[in-house]
Protein backbone atom coordinates (compact mmCIF):
# COMPACT_ATOMS: atom_id res chain seq x y z
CA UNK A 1 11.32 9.57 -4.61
CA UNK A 2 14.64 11.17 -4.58
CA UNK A 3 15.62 9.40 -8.08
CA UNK A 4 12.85 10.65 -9.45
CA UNK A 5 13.42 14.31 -8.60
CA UNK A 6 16.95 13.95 -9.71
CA UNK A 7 15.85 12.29 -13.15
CA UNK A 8 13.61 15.36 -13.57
CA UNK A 9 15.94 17.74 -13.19
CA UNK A 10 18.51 15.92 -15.52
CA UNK A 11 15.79 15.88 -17.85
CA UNK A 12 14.74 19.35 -17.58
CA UNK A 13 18.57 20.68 -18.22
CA UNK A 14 18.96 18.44 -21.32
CA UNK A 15 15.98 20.00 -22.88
CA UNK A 16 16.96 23.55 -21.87
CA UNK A 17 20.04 22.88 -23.11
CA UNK A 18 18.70 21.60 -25.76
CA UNK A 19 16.43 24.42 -26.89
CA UNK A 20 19.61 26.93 -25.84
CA UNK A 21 21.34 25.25 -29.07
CA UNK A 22 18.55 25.27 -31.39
CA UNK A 23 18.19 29.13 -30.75
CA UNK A 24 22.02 29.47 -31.51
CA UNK A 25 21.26 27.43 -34.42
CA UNK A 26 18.31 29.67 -36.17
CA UNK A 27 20.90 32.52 -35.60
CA UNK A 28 23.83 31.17 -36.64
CA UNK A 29 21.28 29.88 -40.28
CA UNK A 30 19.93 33.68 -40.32
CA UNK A 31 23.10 35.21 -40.55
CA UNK A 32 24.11 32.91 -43.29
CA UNK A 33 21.12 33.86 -45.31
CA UNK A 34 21.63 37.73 -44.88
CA UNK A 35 25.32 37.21 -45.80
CA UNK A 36 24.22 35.30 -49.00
CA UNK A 37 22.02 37.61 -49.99
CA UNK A 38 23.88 40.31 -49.88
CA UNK A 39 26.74 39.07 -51.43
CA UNK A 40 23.84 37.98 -54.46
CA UNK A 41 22.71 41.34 -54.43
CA UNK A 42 26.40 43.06 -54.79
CA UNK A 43 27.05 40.50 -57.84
CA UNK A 44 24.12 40.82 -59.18
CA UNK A 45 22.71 44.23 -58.91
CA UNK A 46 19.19 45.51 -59.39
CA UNK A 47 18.47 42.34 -61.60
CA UNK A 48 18.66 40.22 -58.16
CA UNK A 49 15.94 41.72 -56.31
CA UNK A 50 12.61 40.22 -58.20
CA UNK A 51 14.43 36.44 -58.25
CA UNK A 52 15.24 37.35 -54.10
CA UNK A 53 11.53 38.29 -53.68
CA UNK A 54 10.26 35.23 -55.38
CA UNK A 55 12.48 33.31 -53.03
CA UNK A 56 12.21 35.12 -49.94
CA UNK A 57 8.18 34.61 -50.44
CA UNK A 58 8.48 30.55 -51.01
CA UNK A 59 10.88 30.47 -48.01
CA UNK A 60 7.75 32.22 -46.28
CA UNK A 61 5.53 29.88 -47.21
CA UNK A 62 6.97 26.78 -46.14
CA UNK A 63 8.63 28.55 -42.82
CA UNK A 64 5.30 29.52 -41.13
CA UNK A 65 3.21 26.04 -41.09
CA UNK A 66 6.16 25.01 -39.42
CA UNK A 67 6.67 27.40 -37.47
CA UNK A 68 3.26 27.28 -36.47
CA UNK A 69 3.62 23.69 -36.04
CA UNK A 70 6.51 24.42 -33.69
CA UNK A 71 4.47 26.29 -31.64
CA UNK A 72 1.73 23.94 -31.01
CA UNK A 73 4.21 21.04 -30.13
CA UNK A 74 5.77 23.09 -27.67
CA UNK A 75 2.42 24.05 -26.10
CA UNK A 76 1.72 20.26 -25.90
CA UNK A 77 4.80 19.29 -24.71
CA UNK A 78 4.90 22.27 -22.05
CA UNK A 79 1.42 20.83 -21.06
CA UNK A 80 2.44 17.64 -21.06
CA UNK A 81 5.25 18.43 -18.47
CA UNK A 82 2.96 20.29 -16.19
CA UNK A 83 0.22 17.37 -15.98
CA UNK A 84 2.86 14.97 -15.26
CA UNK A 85 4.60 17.50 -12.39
CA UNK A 86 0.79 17.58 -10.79
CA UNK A 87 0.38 13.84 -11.11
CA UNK A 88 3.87 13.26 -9.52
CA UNK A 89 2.72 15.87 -6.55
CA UNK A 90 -0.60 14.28 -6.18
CA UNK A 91 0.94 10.74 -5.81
CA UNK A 92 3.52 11.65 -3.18
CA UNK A 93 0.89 13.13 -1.51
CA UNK A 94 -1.12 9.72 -1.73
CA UNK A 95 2.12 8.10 -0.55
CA UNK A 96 2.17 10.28 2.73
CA UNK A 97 -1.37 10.11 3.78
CA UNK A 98 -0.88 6.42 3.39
CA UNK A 99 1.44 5.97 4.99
CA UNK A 100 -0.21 8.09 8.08
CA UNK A 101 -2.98 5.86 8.17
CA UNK A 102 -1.05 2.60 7.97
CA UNK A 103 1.22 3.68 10.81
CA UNK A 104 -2.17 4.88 13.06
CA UNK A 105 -3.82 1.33 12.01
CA UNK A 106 -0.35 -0.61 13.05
CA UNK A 107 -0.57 1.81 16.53
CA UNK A 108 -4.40 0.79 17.37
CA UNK A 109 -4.00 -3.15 16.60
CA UNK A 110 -0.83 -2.85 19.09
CA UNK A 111 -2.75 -1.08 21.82
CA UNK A 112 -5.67 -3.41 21.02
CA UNK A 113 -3.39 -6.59 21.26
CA UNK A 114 -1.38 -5.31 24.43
CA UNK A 115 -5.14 -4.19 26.06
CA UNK A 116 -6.53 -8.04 25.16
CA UNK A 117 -3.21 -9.90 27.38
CA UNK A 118 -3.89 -7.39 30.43
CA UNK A 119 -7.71 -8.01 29.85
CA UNK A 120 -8.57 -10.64 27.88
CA UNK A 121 -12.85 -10.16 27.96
CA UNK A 122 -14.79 -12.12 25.69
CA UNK A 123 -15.73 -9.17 23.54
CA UNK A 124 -11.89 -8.49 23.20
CA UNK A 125 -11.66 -11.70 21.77
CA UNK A 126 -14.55 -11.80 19.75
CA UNK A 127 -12.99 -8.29 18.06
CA UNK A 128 -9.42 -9.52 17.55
CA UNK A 129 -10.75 -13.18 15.93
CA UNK A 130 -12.78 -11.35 14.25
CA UNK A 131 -10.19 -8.90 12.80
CA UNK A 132 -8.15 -11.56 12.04
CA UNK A 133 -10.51 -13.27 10.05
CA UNK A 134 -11.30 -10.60 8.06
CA UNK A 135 -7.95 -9.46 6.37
CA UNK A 136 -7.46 -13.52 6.41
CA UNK A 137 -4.73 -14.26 8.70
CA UNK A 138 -6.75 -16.92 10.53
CA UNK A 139 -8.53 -19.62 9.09
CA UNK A 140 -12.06 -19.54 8.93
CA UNK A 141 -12.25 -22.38 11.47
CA UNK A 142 -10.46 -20.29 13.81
CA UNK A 143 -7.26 -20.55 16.34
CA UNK A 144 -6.14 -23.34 18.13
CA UNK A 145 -3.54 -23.50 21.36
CA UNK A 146 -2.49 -26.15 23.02
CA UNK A 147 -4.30 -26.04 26.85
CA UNK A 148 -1.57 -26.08 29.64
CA UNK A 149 -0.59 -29.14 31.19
CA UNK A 150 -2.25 -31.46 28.81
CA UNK A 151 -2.28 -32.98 25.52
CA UNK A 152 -5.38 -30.92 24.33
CA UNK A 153 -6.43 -28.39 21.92
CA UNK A 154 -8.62 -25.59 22.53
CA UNK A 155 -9.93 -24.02 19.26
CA UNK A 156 -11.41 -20.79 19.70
CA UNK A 157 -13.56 -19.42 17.28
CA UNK A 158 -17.00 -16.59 16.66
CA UNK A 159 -20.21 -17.67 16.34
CA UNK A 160 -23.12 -15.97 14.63
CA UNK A 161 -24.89 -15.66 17.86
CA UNK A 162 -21.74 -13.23 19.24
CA UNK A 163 -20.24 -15.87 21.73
CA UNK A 164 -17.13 -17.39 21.52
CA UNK A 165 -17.06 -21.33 20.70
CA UNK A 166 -14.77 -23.21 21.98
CA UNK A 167 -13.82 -26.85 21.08
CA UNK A 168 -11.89 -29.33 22.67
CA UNK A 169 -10.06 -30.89 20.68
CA UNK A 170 -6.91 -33.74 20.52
CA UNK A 171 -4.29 -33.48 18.36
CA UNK A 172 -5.46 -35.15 15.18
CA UNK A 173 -8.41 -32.81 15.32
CA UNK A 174 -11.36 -35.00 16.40
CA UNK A 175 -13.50 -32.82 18.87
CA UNK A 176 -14.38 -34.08 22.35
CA UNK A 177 -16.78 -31.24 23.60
CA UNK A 178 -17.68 -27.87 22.82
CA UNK A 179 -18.01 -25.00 25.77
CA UNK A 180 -19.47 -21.75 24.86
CA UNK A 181 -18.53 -18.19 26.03
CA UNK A 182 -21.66 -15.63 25.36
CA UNK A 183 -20.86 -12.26 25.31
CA UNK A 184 -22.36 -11.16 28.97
CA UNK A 185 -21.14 -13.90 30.73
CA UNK A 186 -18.45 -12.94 33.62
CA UNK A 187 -14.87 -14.41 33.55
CA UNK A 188 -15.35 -16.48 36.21
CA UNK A 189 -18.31 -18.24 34.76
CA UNK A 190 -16.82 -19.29 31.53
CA UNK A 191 -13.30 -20.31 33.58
CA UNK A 192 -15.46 -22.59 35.53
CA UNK A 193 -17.35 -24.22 32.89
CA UNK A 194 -14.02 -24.56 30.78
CA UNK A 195 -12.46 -26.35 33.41
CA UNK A 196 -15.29 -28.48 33.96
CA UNK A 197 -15.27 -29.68 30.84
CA UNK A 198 -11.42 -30.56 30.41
CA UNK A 199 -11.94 -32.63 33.71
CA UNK A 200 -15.08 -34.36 31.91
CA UNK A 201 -12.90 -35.31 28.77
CA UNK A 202 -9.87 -35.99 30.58
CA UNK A 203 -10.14 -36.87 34.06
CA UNK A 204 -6.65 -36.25 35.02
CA UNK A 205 -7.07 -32.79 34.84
CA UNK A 206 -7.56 -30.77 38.03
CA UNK A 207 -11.61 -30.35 38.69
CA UNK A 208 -9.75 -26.93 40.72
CA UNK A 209 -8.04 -24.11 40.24
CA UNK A 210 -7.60 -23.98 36.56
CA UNK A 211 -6.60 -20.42 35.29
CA UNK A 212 -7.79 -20.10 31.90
CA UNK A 213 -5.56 -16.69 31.95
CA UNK A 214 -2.68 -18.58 30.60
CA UNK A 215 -4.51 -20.22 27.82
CA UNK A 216 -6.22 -16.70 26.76
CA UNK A 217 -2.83 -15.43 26.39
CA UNK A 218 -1.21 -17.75 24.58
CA UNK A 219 -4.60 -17.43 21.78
CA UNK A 220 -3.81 -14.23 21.84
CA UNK A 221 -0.51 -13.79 21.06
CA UNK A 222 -0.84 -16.60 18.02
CA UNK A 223 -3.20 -14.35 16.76
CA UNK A 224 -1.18 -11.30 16.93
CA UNK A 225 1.51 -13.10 15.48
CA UNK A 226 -0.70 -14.21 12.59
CA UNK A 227 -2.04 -10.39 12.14
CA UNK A 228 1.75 -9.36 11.76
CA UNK A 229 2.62 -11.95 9.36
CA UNK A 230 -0.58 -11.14 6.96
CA UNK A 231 0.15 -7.30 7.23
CA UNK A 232 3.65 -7.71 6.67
CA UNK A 233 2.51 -9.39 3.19
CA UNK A 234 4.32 -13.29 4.51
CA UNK A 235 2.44 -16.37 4.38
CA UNK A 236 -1.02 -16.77 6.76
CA UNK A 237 -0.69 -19.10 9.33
CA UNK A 238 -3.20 -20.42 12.17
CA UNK A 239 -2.43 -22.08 15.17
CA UNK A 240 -2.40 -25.85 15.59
């Protein structure tokens, strides 16, 4: 925005400047014209005067459309200036207030994000899915991590009746079985039938004391890394 004050000012002293010289112009033309006529009217005498009247009265003629002209033109232009000094004013004040609310936005999806890893509820998840989704920085078929310890996928994504889906899945995609987190149901419930179900579709995985903590966080921080890339105008990505 600097430039463009500076460029405005440059402009503004070239066309005082301008207009300084014009002024010094009509003057310097006037003075001519008075010298010339006198010097007619010594040479000439009396008989000058109706042939300096006939001329002086033409000269009239043509000088004040222009000058009237002048006028206008100058109005326009002057009013030209001042819309474009308001338009300037009203965009940098666009600029700051949007830059205000970008910078508040960017503050609540950071205290959102670091509330989500201390407490990662199903409704927190549900919200920052569903954010994602939104300004598309997921895809539509939501997130997937990779669950600890195993060779599995767990893709997490909303579902119209407000729960949380979540399908197991291996690595080329094919889905083994589907657990689903609704939106009253306790932590400890949904940890237990999540770790049910990775036992049931692979048996080598401990039927106790799975933590699905770990997992929670990692979803979360692939989607805050997915938010930051969208906002920051790269290329969206979703987990595989």
């Amino acid at each position: 925005m600097s430039g463009n004050a500076e460029g405005s000012r440059r402009y503004e002293r070239w066309f005082q400047g301008l207009r300084d010289r014009s002024a010094l112009l009509l003057i310097g033309v006037t003075i001519l014209g008075t010298l010339l006529v006198a010097v007619g009217w010594v040479v000439e005498g009396a008989d000058y005067v109706p042939e300096l009247l006939l001329q002086a009265g033409s000269a009239l003629m043509m000088l004040v459309p222009l000058a009237f002209l002048g006028l206008v033109l100058e109005g326009r232009m002057r009013h030209t200036e001042r819309r474009v000094e308001e338009t300037v004013a009203q965009i940098n004040a666009l600029s700051v207030a949007t830059r205000e609310q970008l910078a508040d936005h960017h503050r609540l999806r950071s205290d959102l994000f670091a509330g989500a890893e201390a407490n990662p509820t199903q409704q927190v998840i549900r919200v920052l899915l569903e954010d994602a989704a939104a300004i598309n920085a997921i895809a539509q078929e939501g997130v997937r991590v990779r669950v600890q310890g195993t060779s599995l996928r767990a893709r997490f994504r909303n579902a119209p009746d407000r729960s949380v889906q979540i399908r197991l899945e291996r690595g080329d995609g094919s889905v083994l079985d589907t657990v689903s987190w609704p939106a009253q149901q306790p932590a400890e419930a949904f940890a237990a039938e999540l770790r049910t179900a990775l036992h049931t579709v692979q048996p080598s995985f401990p039927a106790q004391g799975f933590d699905p903590s770990e997992l929670l966080t990692r979803l979360i921080r692939v989607i805050h890394l997915a938010v930051d890339a969208r906002t920051g105008d790269s290329v969206s990505i979703s987990a595989r």
